[in-house]
Every structure is written in C-alpha cells, then in structure tokens.
Protein backbone atom coordinates (compact mmCIF):
# COMPACT_ATOMS: atom_id res chain seq x y z
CA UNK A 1 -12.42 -20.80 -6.61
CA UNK A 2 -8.85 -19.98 -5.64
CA UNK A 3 -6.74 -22.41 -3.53
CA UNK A 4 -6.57 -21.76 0.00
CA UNK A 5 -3.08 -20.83 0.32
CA UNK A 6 -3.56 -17.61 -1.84
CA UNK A 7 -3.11 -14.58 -0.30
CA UNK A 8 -4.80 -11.18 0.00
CA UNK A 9 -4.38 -7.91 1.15
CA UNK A 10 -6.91 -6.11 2.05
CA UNK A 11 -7.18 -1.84 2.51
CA UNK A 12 -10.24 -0.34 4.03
CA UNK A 13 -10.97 3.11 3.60
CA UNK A 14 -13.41 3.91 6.48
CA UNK A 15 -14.06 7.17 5.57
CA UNK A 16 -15.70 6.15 2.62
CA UNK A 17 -17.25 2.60 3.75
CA UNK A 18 -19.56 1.34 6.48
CA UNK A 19 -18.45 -0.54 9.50
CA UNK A 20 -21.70 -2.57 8.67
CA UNK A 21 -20.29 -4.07 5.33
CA UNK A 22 -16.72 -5.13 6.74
CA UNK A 23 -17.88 -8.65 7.82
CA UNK A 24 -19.50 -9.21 4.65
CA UNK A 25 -16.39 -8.16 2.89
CA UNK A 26 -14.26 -10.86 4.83
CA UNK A 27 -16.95 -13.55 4.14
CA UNK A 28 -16.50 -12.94 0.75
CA UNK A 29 -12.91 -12.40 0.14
CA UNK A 30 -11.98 -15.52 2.54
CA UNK A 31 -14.27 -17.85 -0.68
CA UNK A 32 -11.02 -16.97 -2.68
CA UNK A 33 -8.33 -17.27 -0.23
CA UNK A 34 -6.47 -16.01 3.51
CA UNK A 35 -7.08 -11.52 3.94
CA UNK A 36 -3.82 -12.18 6.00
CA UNK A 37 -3.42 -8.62 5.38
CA UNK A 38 -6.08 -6.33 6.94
CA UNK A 39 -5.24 -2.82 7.36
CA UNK A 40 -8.27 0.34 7.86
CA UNK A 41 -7.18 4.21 7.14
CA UNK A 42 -8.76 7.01 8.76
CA UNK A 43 -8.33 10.13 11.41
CA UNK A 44 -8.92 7.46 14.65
CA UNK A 45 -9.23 10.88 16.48
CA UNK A 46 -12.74 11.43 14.91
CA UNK A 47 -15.89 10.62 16.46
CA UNK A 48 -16.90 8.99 13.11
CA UNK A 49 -14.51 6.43 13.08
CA UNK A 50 -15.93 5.16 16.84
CA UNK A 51 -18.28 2.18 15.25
CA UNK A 52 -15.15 1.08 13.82
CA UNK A 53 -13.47 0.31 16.99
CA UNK A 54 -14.72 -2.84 17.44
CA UNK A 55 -15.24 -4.09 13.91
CA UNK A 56 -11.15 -3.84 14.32
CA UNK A 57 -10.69 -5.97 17.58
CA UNK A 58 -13.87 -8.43 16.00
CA UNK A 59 -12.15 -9.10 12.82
CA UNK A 60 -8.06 -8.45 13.75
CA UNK A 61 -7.95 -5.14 10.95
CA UNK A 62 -5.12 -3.37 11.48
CA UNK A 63 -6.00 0.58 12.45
CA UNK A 64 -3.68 3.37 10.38
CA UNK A 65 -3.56 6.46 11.61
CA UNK A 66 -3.78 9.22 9.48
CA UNK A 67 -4.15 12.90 10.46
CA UNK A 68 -5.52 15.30 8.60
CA UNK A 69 -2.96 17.63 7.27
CA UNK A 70 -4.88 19.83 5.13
CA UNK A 71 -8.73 20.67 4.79
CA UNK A 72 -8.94 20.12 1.00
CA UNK A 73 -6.55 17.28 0.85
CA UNK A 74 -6.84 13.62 1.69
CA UNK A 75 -4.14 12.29 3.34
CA UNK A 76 -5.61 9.14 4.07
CA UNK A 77 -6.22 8.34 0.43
CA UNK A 78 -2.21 9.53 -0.04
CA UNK A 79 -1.10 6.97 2.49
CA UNK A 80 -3.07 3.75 1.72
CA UNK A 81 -2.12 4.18 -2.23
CA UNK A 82 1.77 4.66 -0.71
CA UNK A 83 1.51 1.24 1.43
CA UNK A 84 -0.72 -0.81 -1.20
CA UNK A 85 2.14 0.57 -3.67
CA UNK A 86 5.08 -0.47 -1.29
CA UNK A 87 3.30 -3.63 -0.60
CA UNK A 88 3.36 -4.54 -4.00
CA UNK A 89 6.88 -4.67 -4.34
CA UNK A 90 7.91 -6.12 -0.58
CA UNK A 91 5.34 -8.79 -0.45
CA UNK A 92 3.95 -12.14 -2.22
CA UNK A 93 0.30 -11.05 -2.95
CA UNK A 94 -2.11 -13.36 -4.95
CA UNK A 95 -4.71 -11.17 -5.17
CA UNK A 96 -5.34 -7.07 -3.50
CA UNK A 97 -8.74 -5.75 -2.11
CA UNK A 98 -10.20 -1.95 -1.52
CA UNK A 99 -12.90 -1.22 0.16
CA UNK A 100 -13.61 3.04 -0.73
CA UNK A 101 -16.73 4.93 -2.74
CA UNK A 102 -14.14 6.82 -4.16
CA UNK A 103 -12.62 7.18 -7.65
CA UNK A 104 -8.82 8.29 -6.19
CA UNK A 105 -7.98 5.25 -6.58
CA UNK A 106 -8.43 4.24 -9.79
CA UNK A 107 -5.16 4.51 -10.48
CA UNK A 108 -3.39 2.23 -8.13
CA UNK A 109 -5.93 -0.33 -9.21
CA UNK A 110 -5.01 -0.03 -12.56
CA UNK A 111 -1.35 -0.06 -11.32
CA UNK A 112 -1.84 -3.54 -9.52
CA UNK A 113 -3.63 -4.81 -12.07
CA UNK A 114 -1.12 -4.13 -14.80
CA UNK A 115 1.12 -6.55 -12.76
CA UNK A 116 -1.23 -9.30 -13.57
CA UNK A 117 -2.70 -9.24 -9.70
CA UNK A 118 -6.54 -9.59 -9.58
CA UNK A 119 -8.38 -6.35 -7.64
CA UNK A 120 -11.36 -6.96 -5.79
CA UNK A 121 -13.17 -3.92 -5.10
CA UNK A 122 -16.11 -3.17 -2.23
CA UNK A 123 -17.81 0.13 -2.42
CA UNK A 124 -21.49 1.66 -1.93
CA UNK A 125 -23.57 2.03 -5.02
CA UNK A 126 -22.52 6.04 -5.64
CA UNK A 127 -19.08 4.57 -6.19
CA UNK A 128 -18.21 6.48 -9.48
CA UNK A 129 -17.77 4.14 -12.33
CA UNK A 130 -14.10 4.43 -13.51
CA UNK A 131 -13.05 3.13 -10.19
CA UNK A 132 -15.71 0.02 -10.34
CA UNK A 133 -14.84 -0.76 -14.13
CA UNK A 134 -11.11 -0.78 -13.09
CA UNK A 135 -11.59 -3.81 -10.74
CA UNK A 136 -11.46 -6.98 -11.58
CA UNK A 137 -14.65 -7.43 -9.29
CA UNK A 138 -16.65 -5.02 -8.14
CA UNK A 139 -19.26 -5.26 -5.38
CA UNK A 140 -22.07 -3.10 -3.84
CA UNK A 141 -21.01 -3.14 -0.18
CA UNK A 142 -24.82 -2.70 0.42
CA UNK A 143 -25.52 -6.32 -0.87
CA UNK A 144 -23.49 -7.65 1.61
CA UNK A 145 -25.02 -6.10 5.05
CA UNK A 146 -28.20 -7.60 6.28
CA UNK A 147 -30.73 -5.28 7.45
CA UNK A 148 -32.41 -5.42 10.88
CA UNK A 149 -36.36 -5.47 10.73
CA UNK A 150 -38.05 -4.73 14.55
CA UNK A 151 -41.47 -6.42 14.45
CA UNK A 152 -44.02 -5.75 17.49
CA UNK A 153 -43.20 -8.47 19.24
CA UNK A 154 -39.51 -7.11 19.92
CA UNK A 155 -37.54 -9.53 18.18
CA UNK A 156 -34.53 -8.45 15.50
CA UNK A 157 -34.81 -10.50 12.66
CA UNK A 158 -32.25 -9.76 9.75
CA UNK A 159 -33.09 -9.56 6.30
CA UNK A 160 -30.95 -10.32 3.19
CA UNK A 161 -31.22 -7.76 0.47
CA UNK A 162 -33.59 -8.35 -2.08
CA UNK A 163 -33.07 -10.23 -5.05
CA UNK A 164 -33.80 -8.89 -8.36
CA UNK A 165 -36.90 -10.62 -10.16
CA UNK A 166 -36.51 -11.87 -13.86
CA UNK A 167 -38.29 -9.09 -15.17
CA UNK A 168 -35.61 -6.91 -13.19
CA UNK A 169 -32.82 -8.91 -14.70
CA UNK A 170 -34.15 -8.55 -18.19
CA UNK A 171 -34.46 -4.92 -18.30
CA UNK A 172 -30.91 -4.22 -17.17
CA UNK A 173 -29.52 -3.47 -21.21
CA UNK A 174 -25.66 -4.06 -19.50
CA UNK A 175 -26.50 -7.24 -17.55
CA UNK A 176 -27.94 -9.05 -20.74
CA UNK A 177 -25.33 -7.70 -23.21
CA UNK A 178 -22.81 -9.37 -20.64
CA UNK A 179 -24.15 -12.55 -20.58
CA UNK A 180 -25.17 -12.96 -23.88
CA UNK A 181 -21.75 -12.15 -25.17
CA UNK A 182 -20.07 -14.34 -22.96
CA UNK A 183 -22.17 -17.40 -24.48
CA UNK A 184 -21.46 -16.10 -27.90
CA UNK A 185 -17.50 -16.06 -27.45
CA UNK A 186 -17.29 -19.04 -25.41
CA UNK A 187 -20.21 -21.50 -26.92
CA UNK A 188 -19.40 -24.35 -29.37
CA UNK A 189 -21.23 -25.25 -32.69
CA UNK A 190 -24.23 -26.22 -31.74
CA UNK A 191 -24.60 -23.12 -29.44
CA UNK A 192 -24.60 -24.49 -25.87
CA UNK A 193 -21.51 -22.60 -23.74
CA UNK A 194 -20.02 -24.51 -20.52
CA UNK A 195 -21.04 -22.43 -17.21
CA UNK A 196 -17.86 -22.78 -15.54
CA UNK A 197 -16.19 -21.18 -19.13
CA UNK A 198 -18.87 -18.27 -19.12
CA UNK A 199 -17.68 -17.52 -15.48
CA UNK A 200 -14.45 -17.37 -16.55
CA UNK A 201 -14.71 -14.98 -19.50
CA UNK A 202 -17.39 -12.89 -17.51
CA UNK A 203 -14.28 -12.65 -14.58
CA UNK A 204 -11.77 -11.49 -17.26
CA UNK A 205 -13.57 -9.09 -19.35
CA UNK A 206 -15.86 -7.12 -16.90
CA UNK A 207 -15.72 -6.36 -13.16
CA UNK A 208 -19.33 -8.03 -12.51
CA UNK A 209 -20.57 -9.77 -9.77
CA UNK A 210 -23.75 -11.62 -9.32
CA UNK A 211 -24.14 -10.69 -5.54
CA UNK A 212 -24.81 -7.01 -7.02
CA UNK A 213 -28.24 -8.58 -7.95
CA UNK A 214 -28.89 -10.07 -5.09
CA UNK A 215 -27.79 -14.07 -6.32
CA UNK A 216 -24.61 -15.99 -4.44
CA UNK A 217 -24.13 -17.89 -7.92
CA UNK A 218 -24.01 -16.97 -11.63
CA UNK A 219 -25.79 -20.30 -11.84
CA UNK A 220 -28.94 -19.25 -9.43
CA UNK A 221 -28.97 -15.34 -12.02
CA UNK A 222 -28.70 -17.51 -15.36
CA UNK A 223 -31.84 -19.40 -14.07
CA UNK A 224 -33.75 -16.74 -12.86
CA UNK A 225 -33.27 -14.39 -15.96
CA UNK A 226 -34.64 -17.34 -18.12
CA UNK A 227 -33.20 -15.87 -21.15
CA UNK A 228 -31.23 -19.19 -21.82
CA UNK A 229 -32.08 -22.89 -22.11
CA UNK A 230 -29.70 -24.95 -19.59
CA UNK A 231 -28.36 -28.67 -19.38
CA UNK A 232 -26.78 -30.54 -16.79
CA UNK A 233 -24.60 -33.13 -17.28
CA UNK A 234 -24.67 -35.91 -14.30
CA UNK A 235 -21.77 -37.38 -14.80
CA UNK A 236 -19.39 -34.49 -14.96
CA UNK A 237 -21.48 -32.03 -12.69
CA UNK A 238 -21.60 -29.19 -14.97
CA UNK A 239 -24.07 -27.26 -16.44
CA UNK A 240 -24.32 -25.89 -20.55
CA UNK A 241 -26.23 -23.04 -21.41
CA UNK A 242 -27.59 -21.77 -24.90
CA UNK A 243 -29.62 -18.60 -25.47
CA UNK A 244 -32.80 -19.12 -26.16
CA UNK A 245 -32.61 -17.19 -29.52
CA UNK A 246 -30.72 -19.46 -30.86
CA UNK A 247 -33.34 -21.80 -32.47
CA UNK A 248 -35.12 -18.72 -33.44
C-alpha cells in the first residue's frame, strides 16, 4: 500500500460513468493515498448530468463545465486530456486516476505513464481494451456499486456483486496465464513464490485487479482458484505460494 501522504488526482468523465460508482471509486483510490484532486467533466446544462449534483456536494468533486461545441466532437474529452496534461507539469502528483468507458484517452494515459506516474483507471465493462491495458490498474466500475434488492417486507438491503466461483476462476485462459507466470518469474528453487512479490510483478506487468472478480485481496482469489499450494509463515506474516503442477 502507498503511504498516506501520496497524492492523486482524480478526472471523472460523467458522460461515460455512473454517479453510482463514484463512492466506490474514492473508497478505493483513498487505500493508496489523499484524491486531493477531484475534478468531473460534462455539459452541467444537461438533464443527464442531474444525479451528479449531489454525488459533487457528497464527495467535494469539483464540477467542469464543458459545452458542447460541436455535435460530432467531444469537447469534454478535449478539455480533461488539456488539464490532466497541464496538471502534469504544474503539480506534484504521485499517482493520476480516470474514471471514462472510453478509449480517447488512451493516449494521455500512456503519456502519464511514460513519466513513470502510476494510472488507475475506473470504467464499465464495455470499456474498449486498449484504454484498460494502458492503465496500470484497471477496474470494472460495476464491481464497486452495490445493488439494492426490495424484498416484500419493504426493506432495501444492498448486495455486493458476486464473486466468481473456482470453477469461474479456472476457466478464465487470461486470469490463469497471469498468475501462473507471475509465480514462474518470481518463485525460487524449490518453486514456492512470496505473495507480496507476485503482487508486485502482477502490478507492473498487467493492469489487473482482483476486485474485477469479485475478491478485495489477491490472497482471498489465489485461495479460491485452488490452482496453487500455499504456506504461511507465522513469524514473518507472509504467505508462499507454488503451483500445484509443480510436483507433477
């Protein structure tokens, strides 16, 4: 986890993402450090911006107006790569964060990123896949909104999205390639690889999460795939895994 005093900006394309997903998005960005920059782009003339208006107020986002020049072109999408751009060169920032469903801005992320600053990205799960692989996270804005269930009684109770089973886990060909190779290039002789290591290449090679599949921790996925054999050291807190292939 990052130290506290790291910070991150944050830029919210609310054309393109749910008012539902923002405090999700703040939960999780605040596990790596302060979103002391919060700024959301849109046409705040537009009736489908109105659920926004208190999402801003609720969680102190910064509202940018943008009209809409043209029919066919996004200005919106124009202005937020201008200010994340400009921000980049006026402004200490540990770490940047877009929230969109749209591949415009794969570039910028690339840009930021080839100045060594870690991207987070939020989008829905249509989010085209240049823009996802291009982050240095990516995560489905959908598995971080809890859905309301009315039962018959009239109480609200919220749900959290479903988790994917083992049998789930084990049939996604990209998920098991990922993991597997990060225990390969990270394991020692004897084939056990350090969890906190695995995270680490995972982080820096791919732009998965684990809250994609419905798991908080990579440690709570590695155990539920049950593709790998796992220790846990007591003294030191940390837990080895090996594939379980490996004494085959």
């Amino acid at each position: 986890m990052a130290k506290n005093e790291d910070h991150i900006a944050l830029f919210i394309d609310c054309d393109n993402i749910s008012h539902k997903a923002i405090e999700g998005i703040i939960n999780e960005l605040s596990k790596y450090g302060i979103v002391n920059i919060r700024q959301a782009y849109g046409n705040w003339t537009k009736d489908n911006l109105k659920n926004w208006e208190d999402k801003l107020l609720e969680f102190a986002i910064k509202p940018i107006q943008q009209f809409d020049y043209s029919r066919n072109k996004n200005a919106t999408d124009i202005l937020m790569t201008i200010d994340a751009i400009d921000l980049l060169h006026t402004k200490d920032i540990d770490a940047f964060a877009f929230a969109t469903s749209d591949s415009d801005f794969t570039p910028v992320v690339m840009r930021v990123q080839a100045e060594g600053i870690k991207v987070f990205g939020f989008g829905e799960k249509k989010t085209p896949k240049p823009f996802m692989a291009a982050c240095s996270q990516f995560i489905f804005t959908e598995k971080l909104m809890r859905t309301a269930t009315v039962h018959t009684d009239d109480q609200i109770v919220t749900e959290a999205p479903v988790r994917k089973s083992s049998k789930e886990l084990r049939q996604d060909t990209w998920l098991v390639n990922v993991l597997r190779n990060a225990v390969d290039q990270t394991m020692d002789e004897y084939g056990w690889a350090n969890l906190a290591d695995i995270g680490t290449y995972i982080n820096n090679s791919t732009s998965f999460s684990p809250i994609n599949y419905g798991y908080k921790k990579l440690s709570n996925l590695i155990k539920e795939i049950d593709l790998f054999d796992i220790a846990f050291d007591e003294v030191s807190k940390q837990m080895s895994i090996r594939d379980k292939k490996w004494n085959n």
